[in-house]
N, C-alpha and C. Protein backbone atom coordinates (compact mmCIF):
# COMPACT_ATOMS: atom_id res chain seq x y z
N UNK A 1 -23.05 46.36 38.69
CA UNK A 1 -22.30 45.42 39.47
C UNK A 1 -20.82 45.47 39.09
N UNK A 2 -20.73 45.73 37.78
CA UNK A 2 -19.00 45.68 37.29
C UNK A 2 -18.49 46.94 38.09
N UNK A 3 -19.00 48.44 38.11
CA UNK A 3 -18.70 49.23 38.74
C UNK A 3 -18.60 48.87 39.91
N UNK A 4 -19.26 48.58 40.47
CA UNK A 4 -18.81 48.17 42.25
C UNK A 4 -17.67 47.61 42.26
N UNK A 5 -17.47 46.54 41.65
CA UNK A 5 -16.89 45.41 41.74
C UNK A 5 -15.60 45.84 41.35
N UNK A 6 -15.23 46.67 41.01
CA UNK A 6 -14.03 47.48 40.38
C UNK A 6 -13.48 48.66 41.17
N UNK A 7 -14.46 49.20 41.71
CA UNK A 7 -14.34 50.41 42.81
C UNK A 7 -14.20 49.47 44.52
N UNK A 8 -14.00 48.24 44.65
CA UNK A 8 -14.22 47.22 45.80
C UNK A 8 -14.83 47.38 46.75
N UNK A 9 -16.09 48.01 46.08
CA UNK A 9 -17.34 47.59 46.98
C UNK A 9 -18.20 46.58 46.55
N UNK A 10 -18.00 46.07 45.58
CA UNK A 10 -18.87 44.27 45.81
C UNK A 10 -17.59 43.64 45.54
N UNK A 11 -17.39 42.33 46.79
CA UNK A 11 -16.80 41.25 46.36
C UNK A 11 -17.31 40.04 45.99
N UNK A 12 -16.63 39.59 44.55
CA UNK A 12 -17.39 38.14 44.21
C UNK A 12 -16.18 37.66 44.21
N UNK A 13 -16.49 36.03 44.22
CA UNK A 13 -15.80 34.72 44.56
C UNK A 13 -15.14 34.63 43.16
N UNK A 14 -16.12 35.25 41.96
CA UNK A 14 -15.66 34.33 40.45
C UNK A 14 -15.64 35.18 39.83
N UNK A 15 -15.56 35.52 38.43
CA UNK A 15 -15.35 36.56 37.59
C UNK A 15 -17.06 37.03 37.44
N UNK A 16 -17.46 38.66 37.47
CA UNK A 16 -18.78 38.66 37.33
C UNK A 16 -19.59 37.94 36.05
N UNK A 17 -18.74 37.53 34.86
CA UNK A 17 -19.62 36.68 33.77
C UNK A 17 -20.13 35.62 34.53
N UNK A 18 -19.09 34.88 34.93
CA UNK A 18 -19.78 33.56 35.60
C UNK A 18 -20.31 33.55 36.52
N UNK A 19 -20.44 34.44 37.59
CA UNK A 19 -21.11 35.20 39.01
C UNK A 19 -22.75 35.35 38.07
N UNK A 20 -22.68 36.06 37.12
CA UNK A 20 -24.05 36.61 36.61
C UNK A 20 -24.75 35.28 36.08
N UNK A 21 -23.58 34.67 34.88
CA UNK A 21 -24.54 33.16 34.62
C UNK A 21 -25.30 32.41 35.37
N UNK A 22 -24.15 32.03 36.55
CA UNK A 22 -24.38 31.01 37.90
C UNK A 22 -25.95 31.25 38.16
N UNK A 23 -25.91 32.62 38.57
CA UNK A 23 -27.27 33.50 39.04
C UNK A 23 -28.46 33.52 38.68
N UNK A 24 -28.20 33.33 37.02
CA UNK A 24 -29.23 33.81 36.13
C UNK A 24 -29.61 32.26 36.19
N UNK A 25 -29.36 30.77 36.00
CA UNK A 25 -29.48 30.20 35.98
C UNK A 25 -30.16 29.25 37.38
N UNK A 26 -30.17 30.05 38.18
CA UNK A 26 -30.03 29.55 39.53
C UNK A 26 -31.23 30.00 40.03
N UNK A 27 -31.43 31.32 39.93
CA UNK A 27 -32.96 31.76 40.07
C UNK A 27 -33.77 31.93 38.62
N UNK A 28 -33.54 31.03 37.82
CA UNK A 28 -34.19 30.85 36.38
C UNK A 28 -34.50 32.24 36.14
N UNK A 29 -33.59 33.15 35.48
CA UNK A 29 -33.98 34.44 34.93
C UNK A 29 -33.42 34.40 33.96
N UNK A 30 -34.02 35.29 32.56
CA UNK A 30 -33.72 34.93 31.38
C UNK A 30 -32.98 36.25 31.26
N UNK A 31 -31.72 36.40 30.45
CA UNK A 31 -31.02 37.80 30.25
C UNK A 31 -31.65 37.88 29.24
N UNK A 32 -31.96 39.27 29.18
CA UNK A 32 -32.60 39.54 27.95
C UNK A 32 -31.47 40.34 26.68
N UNK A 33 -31.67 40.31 25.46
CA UNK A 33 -30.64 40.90 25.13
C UNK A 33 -31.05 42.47 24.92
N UNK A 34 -29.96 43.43 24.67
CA UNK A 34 -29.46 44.71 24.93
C UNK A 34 -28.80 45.37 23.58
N UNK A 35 -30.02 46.24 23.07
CA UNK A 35 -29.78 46.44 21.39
C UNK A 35 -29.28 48.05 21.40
N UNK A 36 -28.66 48.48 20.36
CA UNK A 36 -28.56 49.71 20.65
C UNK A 36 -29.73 50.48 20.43
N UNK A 37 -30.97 50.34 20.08
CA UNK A 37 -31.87 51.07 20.99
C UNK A 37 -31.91 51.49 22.53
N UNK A 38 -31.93 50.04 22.84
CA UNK A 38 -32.12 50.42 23.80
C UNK A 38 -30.72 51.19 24.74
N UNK A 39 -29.62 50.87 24.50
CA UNK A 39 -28.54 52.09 24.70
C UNK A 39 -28.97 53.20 24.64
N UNK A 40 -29.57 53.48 23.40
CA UNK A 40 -29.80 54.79 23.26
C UNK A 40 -30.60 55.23 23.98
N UNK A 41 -31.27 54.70 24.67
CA UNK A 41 -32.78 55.11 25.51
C UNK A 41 -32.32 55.33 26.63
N UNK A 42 -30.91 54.95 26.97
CA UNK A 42 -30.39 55.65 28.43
C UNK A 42 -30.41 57.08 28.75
N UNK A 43 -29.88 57.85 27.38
CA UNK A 43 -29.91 59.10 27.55
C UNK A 43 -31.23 59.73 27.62
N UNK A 44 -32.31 59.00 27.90
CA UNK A 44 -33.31 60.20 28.31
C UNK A 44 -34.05 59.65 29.58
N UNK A 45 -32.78 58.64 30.70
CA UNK A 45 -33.65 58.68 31.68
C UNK A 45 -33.27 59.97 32.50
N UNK A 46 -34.10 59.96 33.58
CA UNK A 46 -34.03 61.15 34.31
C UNK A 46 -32.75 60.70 35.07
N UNK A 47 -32.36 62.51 35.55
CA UNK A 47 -31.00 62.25 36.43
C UNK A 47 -31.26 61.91 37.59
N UNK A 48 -30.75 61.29 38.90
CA UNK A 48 -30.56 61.07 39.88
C UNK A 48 -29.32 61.46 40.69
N UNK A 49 -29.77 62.36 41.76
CA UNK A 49 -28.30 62.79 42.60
C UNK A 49 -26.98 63.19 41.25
N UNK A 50 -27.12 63.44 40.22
CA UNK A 50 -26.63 64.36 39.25
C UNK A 50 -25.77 63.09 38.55
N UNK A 51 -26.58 61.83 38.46
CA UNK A 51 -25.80 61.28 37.62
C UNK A 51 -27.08 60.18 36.89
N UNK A 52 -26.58 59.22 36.16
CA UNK A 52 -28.28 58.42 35.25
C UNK A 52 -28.44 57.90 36.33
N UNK A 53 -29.80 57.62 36.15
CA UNK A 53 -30.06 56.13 37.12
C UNK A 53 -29.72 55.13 36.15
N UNK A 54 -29.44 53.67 36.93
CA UNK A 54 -29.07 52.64 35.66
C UNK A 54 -30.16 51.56 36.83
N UNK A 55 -30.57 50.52 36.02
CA UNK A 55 -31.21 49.45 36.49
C UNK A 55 -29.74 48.49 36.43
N UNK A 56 -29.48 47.81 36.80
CA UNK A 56 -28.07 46.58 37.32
C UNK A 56 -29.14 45.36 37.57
């Protein structure tokens, strides 16, 4: 979403922290946290159209 949102193909109203809080809170979803394991586990997803796939 930050990539879009930087390249101006998503527009948000608020800064994406508080866009994501609002959200997360709004449809009760819990962020989970993001360790460098799991960073590291990016590099072995498969490529897509010659770049990672990312889950957003």
């Amino acid at each position: 979403m930050s990539i879009k949102s930087r390249l101006g193909k998503l527009s948000l109203e608020q800064p994406i922290e508080h866009f994501i809080t609002d959200q997360a809170q709004h449809n009760r979803f819990e962020l989970l946290p993001i360790t460098l394991r799991h960073i590291a586990a990016v590099e072995t997803l498969p490529l897509l159209h010659g770049t990672l796939l990312t889950v957003c």
